[in-house]
PDB file of N, CA and C in Angstrom:
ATOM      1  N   UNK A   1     117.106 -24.718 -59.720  1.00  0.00           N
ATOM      2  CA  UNK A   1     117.068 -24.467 -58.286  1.00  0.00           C
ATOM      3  C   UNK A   1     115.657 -24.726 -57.772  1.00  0.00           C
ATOM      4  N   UNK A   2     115.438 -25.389 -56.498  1.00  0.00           N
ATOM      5  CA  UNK A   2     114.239 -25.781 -56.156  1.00  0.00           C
ATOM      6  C   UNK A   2     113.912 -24.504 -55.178  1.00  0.00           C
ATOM      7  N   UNK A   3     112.161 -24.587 -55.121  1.00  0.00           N
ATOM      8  CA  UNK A   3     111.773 -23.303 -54.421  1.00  0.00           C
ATOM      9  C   UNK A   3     111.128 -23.889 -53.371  1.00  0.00           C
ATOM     10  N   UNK A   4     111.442 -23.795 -52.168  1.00  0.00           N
ATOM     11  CA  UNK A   4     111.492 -24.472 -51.472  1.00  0.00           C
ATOM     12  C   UNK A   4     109.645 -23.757 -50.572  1.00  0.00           C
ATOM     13  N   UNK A   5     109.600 -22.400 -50.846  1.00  0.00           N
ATOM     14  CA  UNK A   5     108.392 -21.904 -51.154  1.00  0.00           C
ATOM     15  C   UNK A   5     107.159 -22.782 -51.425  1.00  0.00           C
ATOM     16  N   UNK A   6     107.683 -23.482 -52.199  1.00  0.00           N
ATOM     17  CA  UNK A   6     106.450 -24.788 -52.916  1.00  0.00           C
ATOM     18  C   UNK A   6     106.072 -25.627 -52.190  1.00  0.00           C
ATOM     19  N   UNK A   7     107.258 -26.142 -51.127  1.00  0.00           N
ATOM     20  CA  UNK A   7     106.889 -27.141 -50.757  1.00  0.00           C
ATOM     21  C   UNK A   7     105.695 -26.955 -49.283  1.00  0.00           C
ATOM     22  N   UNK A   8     104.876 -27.861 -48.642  1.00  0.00           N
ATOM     23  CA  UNK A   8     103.984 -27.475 -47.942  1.00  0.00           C
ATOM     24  C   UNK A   8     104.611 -27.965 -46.601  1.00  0.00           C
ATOM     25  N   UNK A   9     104.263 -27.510 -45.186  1.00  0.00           N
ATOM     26  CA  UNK A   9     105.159 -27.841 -44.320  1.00  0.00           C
ATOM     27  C   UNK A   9     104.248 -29.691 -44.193  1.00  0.00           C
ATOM     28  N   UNK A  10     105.484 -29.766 -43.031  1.00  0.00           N
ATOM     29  CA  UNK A  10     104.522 -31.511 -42.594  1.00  0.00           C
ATOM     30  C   UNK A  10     103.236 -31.431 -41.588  1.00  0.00           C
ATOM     31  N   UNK A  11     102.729 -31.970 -42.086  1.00  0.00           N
ATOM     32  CA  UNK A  11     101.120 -32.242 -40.921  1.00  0.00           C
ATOM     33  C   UNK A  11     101.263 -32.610 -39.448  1.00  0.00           C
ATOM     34  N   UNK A  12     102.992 -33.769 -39.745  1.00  0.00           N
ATOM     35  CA  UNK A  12     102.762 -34.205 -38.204  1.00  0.00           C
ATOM     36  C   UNK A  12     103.416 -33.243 -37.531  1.00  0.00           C
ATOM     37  N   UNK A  13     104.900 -32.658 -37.465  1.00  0.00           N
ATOM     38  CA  UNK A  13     105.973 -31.852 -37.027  1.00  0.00           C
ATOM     39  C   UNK A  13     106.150 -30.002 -37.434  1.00  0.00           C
ATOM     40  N   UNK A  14     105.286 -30.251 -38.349  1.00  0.00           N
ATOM     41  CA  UNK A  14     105.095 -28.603 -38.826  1.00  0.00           C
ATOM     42  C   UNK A  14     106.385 -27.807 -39.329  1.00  0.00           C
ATOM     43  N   UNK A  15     107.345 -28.928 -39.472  1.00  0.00           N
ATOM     44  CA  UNK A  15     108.603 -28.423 -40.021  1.00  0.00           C
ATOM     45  C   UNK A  15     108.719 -28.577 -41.362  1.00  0.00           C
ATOM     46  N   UNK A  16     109.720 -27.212 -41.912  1.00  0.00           N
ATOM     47  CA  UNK A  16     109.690 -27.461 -43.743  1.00  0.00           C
ATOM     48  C   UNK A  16     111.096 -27.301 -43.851  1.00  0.00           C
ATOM     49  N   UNK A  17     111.560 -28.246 -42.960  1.00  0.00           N
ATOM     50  CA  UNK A  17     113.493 -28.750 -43.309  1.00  0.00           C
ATOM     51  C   UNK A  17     113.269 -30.287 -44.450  1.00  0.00           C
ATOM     52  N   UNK A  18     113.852 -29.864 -45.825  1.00  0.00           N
ATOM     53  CA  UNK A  18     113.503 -30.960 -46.636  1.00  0.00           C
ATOM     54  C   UNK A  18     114.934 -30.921 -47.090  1.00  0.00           C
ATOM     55  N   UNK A  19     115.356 -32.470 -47.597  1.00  0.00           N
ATOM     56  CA  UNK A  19     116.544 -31.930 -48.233  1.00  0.00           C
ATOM     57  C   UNK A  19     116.299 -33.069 -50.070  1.00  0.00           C
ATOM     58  N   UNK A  20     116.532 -32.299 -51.012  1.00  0.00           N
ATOM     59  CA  UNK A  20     116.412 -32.938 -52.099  1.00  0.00           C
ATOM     60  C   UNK A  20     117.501 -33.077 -52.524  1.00  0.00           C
ATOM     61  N   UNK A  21     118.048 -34.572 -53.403  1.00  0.00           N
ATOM     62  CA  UNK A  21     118.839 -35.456 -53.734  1.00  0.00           C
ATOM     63  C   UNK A  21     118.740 -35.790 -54.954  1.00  0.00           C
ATOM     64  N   UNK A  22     119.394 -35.393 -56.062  1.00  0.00           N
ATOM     65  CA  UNK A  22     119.382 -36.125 -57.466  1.00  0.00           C
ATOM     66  C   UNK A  22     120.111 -37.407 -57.719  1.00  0.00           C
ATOM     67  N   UNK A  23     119.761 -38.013 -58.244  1.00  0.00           N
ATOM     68  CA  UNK A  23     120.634 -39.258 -58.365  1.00  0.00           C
ATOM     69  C   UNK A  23     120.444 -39.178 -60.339  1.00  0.00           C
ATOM     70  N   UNK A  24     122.143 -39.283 -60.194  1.00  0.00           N
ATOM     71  CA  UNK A  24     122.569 -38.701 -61.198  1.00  0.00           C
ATOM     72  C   UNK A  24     123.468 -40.026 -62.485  1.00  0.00           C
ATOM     73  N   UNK A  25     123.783 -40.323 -63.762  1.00  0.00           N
ATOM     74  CA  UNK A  25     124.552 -41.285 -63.935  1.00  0.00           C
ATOM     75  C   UNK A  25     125.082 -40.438 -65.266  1.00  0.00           C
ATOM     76  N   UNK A  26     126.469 -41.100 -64.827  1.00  0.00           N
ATOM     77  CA  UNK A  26     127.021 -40.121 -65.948  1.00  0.00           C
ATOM     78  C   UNK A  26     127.047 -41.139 -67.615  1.00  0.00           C
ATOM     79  N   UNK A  27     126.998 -40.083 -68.381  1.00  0.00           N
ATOM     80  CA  UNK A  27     126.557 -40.710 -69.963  1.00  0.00           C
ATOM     81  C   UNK A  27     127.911 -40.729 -70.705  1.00  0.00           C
ATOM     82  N   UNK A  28     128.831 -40.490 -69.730  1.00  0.00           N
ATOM     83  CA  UNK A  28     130.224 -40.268 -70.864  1.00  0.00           C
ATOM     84  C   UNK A  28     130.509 -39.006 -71.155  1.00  0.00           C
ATOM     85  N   UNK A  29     129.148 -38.415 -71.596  1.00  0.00           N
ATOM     86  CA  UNK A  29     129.635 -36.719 -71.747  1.00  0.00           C
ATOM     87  C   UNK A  29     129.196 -35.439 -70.764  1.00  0.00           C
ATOM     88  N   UNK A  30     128.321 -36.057 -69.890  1.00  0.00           N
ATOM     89  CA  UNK A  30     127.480 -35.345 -69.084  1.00  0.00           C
ATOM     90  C   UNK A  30     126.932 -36.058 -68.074  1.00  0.00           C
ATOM     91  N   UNK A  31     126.475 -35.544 -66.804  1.00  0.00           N
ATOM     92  CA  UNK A  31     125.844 -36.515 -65.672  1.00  0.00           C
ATOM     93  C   UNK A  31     123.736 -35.977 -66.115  1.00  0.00           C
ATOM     94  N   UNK A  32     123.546 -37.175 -66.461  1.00  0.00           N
ATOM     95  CA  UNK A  32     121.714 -36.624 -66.439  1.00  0.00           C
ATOM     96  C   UNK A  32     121.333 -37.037 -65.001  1.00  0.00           C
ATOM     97  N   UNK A  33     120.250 -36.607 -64.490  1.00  0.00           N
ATOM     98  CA  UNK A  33     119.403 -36.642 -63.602  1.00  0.00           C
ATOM     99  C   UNK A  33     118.488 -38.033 -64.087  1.00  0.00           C
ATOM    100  N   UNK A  34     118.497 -39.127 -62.989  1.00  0.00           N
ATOM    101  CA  UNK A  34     117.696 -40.056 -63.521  1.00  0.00           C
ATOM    102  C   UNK A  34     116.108 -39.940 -62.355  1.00  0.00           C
ATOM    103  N   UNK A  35     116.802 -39.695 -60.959  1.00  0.00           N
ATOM    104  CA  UNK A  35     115.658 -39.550 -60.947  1.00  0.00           C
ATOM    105  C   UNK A  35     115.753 -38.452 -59.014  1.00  0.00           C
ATOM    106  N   UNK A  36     114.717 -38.043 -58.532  1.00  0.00           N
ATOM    107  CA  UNK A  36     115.370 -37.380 -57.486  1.00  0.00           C
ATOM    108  C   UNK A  36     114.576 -37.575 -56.441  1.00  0.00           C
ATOM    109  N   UNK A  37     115.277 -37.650 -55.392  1.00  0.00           N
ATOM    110  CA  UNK A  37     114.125 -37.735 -53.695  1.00  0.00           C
ATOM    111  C   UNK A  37     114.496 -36.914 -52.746  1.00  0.00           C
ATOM    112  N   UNK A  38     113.216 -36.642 -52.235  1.00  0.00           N
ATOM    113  CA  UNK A  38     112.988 -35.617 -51.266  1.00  0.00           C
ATOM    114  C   UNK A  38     112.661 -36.287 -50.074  1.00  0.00           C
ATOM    115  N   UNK A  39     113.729 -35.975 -49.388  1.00  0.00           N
ATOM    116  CA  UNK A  39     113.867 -36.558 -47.987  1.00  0.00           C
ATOM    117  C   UNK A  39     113.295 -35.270 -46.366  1.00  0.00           C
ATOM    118  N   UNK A  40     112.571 -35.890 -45.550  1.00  0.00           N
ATOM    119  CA  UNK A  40     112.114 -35.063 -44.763  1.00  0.00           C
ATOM    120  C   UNK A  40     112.370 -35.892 -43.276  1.00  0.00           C
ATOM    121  N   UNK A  41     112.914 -36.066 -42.517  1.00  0.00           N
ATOM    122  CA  UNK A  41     113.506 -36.019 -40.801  1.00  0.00           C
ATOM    123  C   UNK A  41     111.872 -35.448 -39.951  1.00  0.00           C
ATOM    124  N   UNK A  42     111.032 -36.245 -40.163  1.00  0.00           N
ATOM    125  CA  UNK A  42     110.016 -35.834 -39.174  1.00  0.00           C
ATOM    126  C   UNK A  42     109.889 -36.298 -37.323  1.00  0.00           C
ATOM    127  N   UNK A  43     109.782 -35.720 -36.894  1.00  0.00           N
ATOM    128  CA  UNK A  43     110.419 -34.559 -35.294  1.00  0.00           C
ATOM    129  C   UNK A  43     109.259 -35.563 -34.377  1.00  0.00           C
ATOM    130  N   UNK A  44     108.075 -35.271 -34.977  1.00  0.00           N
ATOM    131  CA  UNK A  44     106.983 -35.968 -33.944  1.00  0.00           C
ATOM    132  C   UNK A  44     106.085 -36.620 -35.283  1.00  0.00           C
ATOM    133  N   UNK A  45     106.649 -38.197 -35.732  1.00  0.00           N
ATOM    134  CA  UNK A  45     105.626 -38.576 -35.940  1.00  0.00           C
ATOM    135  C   UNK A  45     104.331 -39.482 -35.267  1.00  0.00           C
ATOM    136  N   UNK A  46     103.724 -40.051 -36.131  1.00  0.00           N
ATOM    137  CA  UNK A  46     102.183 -40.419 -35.466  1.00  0.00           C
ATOM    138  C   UNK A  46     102.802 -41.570 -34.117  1.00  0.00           C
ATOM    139  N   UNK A  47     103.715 -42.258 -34.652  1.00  0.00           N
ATOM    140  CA  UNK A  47     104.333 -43.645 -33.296  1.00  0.00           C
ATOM    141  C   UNK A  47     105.017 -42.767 -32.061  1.00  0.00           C
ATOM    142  N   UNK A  48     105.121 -41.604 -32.388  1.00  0.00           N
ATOM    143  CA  UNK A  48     106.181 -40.450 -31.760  1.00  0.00           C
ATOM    144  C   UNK A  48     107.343 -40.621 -31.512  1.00  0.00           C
ATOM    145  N   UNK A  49     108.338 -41.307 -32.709  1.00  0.00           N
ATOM    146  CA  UNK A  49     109.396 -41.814 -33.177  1.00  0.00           C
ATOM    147  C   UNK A  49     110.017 -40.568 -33.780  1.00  0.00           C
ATOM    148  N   UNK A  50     111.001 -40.855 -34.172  1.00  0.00           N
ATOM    149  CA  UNK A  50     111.694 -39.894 -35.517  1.00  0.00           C
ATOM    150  C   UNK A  50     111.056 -40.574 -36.593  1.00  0.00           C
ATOM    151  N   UNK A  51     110.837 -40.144 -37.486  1.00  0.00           N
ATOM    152  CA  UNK A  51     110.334 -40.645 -39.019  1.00  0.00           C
ATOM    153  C   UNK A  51     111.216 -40.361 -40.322  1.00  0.00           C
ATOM    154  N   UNK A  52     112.005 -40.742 -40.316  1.00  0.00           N
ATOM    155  CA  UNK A  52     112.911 -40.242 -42.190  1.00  0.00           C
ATOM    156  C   UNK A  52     111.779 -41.067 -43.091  1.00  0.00           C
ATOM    157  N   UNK A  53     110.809 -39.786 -43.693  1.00  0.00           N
ATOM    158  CA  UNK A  53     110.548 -39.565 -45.174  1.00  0.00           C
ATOM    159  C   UNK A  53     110.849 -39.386 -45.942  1.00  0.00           C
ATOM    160  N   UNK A  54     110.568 -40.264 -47.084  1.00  0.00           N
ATOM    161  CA  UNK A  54     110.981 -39.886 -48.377  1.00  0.00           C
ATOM    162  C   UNK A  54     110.087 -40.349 -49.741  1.00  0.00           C
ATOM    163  N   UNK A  55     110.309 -39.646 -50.233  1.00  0.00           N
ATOM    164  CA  UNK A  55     109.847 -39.796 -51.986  1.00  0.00           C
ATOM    165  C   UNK A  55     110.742 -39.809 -52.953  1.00  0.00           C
ATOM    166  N   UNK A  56     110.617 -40.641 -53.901  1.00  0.00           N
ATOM    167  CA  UNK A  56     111.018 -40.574 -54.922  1.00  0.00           C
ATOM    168  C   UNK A  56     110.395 -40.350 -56.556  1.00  0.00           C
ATOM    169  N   UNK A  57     110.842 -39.406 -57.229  1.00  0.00           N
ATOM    170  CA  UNK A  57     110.108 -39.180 -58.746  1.00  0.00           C
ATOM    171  C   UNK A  57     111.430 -38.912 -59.411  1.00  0.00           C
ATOM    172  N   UNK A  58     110.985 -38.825 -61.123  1.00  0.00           N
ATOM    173  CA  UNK A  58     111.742 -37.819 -61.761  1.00  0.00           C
ATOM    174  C   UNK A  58     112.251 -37.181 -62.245  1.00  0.00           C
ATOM    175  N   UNK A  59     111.651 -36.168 -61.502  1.00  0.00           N
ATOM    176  CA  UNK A  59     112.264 -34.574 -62.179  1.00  0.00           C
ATOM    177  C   UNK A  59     111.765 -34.133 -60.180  1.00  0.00           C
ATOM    178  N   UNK A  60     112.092 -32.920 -59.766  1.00  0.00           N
ATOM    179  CA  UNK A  60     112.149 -32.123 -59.022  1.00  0.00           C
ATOM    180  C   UNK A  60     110.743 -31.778 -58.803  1.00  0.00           C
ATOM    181  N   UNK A  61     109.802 -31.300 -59.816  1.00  0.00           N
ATOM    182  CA  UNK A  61     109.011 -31.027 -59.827  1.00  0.00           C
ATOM    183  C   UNK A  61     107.543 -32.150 -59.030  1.00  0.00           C
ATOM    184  N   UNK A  62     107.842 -33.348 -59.765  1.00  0.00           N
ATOM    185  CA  UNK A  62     107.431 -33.991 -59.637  1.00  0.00           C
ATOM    186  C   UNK A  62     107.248 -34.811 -58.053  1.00  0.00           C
ATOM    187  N   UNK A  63     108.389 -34.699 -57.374  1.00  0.00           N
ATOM    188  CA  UNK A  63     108.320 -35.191 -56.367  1.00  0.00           C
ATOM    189  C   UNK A  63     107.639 -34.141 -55.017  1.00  0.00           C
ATOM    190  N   UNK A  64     107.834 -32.268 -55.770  1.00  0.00           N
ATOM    191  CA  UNK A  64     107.280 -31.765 -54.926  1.00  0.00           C
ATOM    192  C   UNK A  64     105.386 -31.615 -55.094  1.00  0.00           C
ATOM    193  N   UNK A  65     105.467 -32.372 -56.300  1.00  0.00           N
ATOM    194  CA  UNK A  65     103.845 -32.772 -55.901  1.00  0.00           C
ATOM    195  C   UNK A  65     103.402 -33.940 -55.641  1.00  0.00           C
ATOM    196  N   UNK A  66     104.210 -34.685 -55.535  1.00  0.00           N
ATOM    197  CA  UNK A  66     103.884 -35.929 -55.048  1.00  0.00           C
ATOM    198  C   UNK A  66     104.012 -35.277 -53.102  1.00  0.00           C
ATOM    199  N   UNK A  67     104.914 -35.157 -52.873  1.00  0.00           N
ATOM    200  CA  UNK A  67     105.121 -34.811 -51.143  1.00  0.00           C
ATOM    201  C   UNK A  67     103.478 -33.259 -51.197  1.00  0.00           C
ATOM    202  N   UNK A  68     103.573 -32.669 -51.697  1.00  0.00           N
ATOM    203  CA  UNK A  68     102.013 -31.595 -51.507  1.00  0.00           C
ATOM    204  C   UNK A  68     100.971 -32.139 -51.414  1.00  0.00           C
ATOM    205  N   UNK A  69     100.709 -33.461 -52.618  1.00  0.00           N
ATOM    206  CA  UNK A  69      99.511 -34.000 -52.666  1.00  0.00           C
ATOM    207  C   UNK A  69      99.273 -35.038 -51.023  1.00  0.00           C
ATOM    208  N   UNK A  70     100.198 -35.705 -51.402  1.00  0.00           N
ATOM    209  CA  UNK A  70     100.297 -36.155 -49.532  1.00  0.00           C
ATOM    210  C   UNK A  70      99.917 -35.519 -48.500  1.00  0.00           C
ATOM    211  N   UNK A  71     100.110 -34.377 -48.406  1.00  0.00           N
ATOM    212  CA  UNK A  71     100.268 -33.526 -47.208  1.00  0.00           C
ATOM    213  C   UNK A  71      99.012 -32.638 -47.142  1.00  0.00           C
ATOM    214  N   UNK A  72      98.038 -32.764 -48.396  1.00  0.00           N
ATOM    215  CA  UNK A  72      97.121 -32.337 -48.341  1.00  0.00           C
ATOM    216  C   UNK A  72      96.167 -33.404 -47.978  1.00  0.00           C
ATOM    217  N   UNK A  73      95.666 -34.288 -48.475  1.00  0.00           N
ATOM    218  CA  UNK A  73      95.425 -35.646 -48.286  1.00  0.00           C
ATOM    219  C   UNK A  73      95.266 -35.663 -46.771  1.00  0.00           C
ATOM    220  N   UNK A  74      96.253 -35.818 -46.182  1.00  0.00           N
ATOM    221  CA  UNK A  74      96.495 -36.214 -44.814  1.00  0.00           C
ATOM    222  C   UNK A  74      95.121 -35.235 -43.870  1.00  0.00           C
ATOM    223  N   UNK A  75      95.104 -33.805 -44.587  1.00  0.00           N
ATOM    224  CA  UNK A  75      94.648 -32.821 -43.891  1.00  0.00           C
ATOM    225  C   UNK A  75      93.351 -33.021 -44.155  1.00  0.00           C
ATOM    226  N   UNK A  76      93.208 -33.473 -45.278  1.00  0.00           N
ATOM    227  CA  UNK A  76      91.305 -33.682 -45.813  1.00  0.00           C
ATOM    228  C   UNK A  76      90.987 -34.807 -44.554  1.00  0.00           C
ATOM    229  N   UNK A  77      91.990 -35.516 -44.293  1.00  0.00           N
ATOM    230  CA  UNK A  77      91.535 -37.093 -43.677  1.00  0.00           C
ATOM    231  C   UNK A  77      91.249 -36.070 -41.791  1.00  0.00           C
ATOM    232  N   UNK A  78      91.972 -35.665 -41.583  1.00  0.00           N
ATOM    233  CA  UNK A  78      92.033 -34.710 -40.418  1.00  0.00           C
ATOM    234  C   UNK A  78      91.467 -34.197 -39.738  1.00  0.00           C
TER     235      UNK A  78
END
């Protein structure tokens, strides 16, 4: 279960509506996780468009530091 706690809100829209997606293939005996993205619907971005973000990594983990490290980044630049 993802903690959604973790994740950091967005810089441009200040919203922390994310929705994460496994993409999954089944092996015959089981479906593994190959890899997963975290998709984010940003409200006001910089063009002042809608923006669908996304990342892809994976494992879960991974993509919520890939989307943190971003979002910190952005704020150093800021």
């Amino acid at each position: 279960m993802i903690e959604y706690s973790n994740l950091a809100a967005c810089p441009f829209c200040g919203a922390g509506e994310f929705k994460l997606y496994d993409n999954t293939h089944w092996n015959g005996m089981r479906s593994v996780v190959i890899s997963v993205v975290l998709n984010h619907l940003c409200l006001r971005c910089e063009n002042g468009l809608q923006c669908d973000i996304s990342f892809k990594a994976k494992t879960r983990k991974d993509v919520i530091d890939i989307w943190n490290k971003r979002i910190y980044e952005n704020e150093k630049l800021g």
